[in-house]
C-alpha atoms as a PDB file:
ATOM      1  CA  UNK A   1     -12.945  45.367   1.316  1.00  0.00           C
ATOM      2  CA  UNK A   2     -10.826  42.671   2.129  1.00  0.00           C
ATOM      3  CA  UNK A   3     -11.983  39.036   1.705  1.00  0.00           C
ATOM      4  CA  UNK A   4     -10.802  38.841   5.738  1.00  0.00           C
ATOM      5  CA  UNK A   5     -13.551  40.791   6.538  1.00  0.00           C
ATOM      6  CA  UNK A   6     -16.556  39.123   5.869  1.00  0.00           C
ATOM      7  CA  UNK A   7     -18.441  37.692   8.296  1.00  0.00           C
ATOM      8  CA  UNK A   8     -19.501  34.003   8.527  1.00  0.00           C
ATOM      9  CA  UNK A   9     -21.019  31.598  10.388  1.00  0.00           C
ATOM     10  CA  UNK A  10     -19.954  28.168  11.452  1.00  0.00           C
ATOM     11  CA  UNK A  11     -22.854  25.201  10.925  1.00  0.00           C
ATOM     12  CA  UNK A  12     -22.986  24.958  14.794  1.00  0.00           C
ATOM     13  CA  UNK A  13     -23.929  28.714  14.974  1.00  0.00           C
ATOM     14  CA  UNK A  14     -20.544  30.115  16.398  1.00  0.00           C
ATOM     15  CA  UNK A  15     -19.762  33.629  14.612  1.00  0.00           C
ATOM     16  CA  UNK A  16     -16.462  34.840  12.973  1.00  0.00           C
ATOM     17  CA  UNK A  17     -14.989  36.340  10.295  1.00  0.00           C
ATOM     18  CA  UNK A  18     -12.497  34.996   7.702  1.00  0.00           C
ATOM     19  CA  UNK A  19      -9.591  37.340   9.581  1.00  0.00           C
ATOM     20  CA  UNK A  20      -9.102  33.399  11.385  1.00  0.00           C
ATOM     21  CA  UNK A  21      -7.919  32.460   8.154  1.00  0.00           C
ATOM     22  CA  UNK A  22      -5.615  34.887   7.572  1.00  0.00           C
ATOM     23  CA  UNK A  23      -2.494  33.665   5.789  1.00  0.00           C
ATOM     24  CA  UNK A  24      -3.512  30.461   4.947  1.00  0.00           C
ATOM     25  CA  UNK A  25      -4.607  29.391   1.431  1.00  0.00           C
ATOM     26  CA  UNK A  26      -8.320  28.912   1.374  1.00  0.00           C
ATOM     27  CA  UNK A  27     -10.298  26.284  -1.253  1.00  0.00           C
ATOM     28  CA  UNK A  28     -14.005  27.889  -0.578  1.00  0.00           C
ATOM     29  CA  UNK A  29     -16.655  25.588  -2.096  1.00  0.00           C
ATOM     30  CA  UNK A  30     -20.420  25.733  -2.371  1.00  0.00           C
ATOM     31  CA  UNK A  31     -21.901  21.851  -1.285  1.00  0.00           C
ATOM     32  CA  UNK A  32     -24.562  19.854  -1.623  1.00  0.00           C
ATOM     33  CA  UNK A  33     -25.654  16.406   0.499  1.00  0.00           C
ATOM     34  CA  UNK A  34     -27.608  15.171  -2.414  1.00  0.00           C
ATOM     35  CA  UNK A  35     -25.894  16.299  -5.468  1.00  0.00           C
ATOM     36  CA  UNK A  36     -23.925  14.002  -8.111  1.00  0.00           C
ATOM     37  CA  UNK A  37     -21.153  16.135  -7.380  1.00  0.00           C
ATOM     38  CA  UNK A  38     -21.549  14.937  -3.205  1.00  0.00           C
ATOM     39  CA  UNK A  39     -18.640  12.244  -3.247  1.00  0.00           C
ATOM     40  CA  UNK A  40     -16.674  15.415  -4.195  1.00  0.00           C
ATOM     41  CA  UNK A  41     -16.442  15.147  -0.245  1.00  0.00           C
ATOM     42  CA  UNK A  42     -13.958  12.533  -0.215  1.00  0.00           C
ATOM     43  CA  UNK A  43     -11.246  14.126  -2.823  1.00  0.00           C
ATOM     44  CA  UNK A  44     -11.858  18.072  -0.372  1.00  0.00           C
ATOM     45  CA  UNK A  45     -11.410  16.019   2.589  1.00  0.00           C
ATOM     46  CA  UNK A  46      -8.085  14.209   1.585  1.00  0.00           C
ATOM     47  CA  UNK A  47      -6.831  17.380   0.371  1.00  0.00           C
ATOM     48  CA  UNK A  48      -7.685  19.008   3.796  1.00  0.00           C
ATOM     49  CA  UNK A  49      -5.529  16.287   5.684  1.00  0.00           C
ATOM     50  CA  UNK A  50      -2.957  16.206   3.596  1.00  0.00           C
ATOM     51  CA  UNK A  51      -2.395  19.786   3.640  1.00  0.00           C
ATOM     52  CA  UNK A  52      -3.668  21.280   6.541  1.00  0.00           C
ATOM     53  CA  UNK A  53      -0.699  21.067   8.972  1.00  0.00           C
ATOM     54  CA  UNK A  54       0.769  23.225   5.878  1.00  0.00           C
ATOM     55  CA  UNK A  55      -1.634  26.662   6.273  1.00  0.00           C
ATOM     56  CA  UNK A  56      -4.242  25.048   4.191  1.00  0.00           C
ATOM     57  CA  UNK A  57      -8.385  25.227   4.757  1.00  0.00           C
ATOM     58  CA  UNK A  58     -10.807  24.084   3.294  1.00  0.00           C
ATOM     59  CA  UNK A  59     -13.903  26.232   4.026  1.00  0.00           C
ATOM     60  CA  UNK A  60     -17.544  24.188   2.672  1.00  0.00           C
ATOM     61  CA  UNK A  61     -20.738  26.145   2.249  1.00  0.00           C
ATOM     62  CA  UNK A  62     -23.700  24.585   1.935  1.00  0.00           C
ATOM     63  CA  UNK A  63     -26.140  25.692  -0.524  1.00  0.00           C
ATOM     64  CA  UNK A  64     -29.841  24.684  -1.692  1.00  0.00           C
ATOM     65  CA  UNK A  65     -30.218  26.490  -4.797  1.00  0.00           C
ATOM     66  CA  UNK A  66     -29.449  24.155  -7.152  1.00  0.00           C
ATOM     67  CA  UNK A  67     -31.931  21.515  -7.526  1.00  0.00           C
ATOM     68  CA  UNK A  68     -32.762  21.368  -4.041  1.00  0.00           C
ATOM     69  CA  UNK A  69     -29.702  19.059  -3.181  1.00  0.00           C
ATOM     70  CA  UNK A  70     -29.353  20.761   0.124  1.00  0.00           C
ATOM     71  CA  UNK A  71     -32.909  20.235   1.878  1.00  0.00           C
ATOM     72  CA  UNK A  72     -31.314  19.641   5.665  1.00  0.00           C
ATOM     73  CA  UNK A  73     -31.168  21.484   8.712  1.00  0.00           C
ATOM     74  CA  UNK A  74     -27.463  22.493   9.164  1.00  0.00           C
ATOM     75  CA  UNK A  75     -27.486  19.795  11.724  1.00  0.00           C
ATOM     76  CA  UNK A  76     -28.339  17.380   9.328  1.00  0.00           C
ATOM     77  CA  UNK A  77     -25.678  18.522   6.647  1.00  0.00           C
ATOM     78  CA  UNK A  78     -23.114  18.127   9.365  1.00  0.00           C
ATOM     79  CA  UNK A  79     -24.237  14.645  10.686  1.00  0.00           C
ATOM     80  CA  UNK A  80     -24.464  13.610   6.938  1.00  0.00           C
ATOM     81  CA  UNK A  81     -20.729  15.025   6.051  1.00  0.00           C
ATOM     82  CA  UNK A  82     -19.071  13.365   8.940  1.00  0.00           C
ATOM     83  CA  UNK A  83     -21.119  10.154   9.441  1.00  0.00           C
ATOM     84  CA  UNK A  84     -20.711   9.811   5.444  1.00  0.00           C
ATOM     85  CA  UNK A  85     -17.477  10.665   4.392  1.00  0.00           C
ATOM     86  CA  UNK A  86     -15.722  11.824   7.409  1.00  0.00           C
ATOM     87  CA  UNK A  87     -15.686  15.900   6.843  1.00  0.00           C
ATOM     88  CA  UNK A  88     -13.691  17.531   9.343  1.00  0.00           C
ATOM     89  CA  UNK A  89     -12.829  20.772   7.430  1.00  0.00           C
ATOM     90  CA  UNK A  90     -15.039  23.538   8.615  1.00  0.00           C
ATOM     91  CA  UNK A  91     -18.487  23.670   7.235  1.00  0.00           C
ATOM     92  CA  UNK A  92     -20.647  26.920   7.460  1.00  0.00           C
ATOM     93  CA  UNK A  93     -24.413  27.839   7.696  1.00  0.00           C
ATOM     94  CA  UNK A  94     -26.236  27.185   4.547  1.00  0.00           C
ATOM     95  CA  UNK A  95     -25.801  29.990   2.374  1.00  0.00           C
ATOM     96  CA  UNK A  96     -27.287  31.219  -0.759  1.00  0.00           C
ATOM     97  CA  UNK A  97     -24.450  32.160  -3.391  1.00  0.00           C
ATOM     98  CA  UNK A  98     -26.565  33.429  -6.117  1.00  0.00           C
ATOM     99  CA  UNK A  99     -29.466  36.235  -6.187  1.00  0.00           C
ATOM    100  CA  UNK A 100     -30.359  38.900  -3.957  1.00  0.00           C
ATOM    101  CA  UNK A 101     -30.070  37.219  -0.674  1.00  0.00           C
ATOM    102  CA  UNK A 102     -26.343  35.598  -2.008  1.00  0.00           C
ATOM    103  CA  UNK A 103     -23.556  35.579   0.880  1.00  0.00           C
ATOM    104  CA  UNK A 104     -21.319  39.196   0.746  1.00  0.00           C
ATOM    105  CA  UNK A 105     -18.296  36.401   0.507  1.00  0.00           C
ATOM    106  CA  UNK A 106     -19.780  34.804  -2.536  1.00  0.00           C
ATOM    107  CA  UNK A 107     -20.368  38.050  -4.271  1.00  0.00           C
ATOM    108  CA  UNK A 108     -16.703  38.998  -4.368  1.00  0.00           C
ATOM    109  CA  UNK A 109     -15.974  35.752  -4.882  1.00  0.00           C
ATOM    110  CA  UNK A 110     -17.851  35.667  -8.466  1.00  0.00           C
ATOM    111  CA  UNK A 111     -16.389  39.442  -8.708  1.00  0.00           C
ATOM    112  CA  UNK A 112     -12.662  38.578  -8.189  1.00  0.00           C
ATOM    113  CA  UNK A 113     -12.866  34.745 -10.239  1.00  0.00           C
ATOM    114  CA  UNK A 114     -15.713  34.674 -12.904  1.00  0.00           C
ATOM    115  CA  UNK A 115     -16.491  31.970 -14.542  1.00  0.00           C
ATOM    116  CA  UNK A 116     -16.244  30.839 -18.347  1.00  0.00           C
ATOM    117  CA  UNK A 117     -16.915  34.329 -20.888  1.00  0.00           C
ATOM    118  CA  UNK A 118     -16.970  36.585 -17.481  1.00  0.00           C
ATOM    119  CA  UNK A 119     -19.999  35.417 -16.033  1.00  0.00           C
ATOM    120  CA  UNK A 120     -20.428  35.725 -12.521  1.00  0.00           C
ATOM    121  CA  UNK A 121     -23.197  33.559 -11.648  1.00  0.00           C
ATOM    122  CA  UNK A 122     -22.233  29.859  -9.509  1.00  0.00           C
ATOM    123  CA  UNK A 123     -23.697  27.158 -12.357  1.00  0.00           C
ATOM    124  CA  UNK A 124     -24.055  24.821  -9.711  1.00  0.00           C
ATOM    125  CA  UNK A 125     -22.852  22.534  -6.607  1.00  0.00           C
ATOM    126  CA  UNK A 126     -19.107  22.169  -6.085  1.00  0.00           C
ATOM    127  CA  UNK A 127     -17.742  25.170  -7.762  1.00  0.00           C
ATOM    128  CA  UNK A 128     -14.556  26.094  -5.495  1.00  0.00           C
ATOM    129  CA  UNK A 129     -12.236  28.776  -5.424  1.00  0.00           C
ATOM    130  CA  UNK A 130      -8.782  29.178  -4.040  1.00  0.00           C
ATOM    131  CA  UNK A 131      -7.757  32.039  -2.234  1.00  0.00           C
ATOM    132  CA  UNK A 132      -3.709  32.892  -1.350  1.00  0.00           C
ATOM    133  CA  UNK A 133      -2.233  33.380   1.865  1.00  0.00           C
ATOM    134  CA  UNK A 134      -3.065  37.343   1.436  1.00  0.00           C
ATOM    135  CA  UNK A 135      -6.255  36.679   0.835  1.00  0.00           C
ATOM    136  CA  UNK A 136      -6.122  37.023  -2.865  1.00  0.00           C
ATOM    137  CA  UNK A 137      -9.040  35.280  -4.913  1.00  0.00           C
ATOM    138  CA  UNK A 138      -7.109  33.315  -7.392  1.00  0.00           C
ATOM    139  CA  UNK A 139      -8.971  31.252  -9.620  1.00  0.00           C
ATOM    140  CA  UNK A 140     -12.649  29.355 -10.203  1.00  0.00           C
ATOM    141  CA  UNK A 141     -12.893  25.926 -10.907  1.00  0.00           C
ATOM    142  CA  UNK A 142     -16.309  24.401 -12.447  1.00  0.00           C
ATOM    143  CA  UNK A 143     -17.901  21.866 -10.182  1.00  0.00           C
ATOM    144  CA  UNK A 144     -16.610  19.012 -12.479  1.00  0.00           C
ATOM    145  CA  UNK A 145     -13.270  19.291 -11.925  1.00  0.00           C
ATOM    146  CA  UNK A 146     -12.334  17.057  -8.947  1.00  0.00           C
ATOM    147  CA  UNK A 147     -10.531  17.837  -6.135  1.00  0.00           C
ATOM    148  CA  UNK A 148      -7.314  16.360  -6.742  1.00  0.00           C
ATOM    149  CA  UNK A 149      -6.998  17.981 -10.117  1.00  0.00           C
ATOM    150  CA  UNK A 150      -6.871  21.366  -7.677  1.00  0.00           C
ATOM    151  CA  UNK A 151      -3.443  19.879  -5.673  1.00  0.00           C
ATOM    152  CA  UNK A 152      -0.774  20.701  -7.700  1.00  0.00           C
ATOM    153  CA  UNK A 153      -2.192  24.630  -7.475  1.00  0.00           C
ATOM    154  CA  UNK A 154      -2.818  24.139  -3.806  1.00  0.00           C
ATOM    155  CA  UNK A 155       0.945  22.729  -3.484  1.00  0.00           C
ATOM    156  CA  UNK A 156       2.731  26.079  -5.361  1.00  0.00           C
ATOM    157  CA  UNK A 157       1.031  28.297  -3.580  1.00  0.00           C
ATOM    158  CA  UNK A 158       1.985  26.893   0.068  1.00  0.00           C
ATOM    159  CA  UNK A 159       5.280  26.351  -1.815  1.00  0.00           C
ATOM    160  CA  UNK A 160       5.362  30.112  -2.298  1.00  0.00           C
END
């Protein structure tokens, strides 16, 4: 299956697939309104502008399984991104990314770019991963490492 098919759903309900992302390279991150990780926001957002007239998305999915740092209606997640640190990347329906109920995408996400000694399970808020312009899952990056510190890897493969 290609990661183009899967099916998603934008936080104001509107249905798609990731086919409208073909060709671009995707950062896909799990979020969180009320995580330590949150001002994450800021660094995903300033790599969206600065990058997005150059095939670049950033794609956010909220999740609340960690800690219960996502407790808002997808209404509130959106009013809180925007109002708070000016999101204006496209954010999805919250999603679960672990377990039995985890999002198709997120499964061959983990599948594609485990994490440290293999494992496929999300640790936590924040963990992104970048995707090519063929739709190539490329590499996992823990939820500590900031946004910035993705760039120069962002930069290469537009570069490419």
């Amino acid at each position: 299956m290609s990661i183009y098919q899967h099916s998603i759903t934008l936080n104001n309900g509107k249905e798609s697939t990731l086919e409208d992302y073909k060709g671009k390279v995707l950062l896909i991150v799990n979020t969180a309104s009320k995580c330590g990780f949150t001002p994450q926001y800021d660094g995903l957002e300033a790599l969206y502008k600065a990058h997005k007239d150059k095939g670049f998305e950033v794609l956010g999915f909220p999740c609340d399984q960690f800690g219960h740092q996502e407790p808002g209606s997808d209404d509130d997640i959106a009013q809180f991104c925007s109002l708070n640190f000016g999101v204006s990347f496209p954010l999805f329906k919250k999603t679960e990314v672990n377990g039995p109920n985890a999002n198709p995408l997120f499964v061959e996400l983990k599948d594609k770019a485990p994490g440290i000694l293999g494992t496929k399970r999300i640790k936590w808020n924040f963990t992104k991963f970048l995707v090519n312009t063929e739709g190539k899952v490329l590499k996992r990056y823990a939820p500590t490492v900031k946004p910035a510190e993705i760039e120069k890897d962002i930069v290469a493969l537009l570069n490419t």
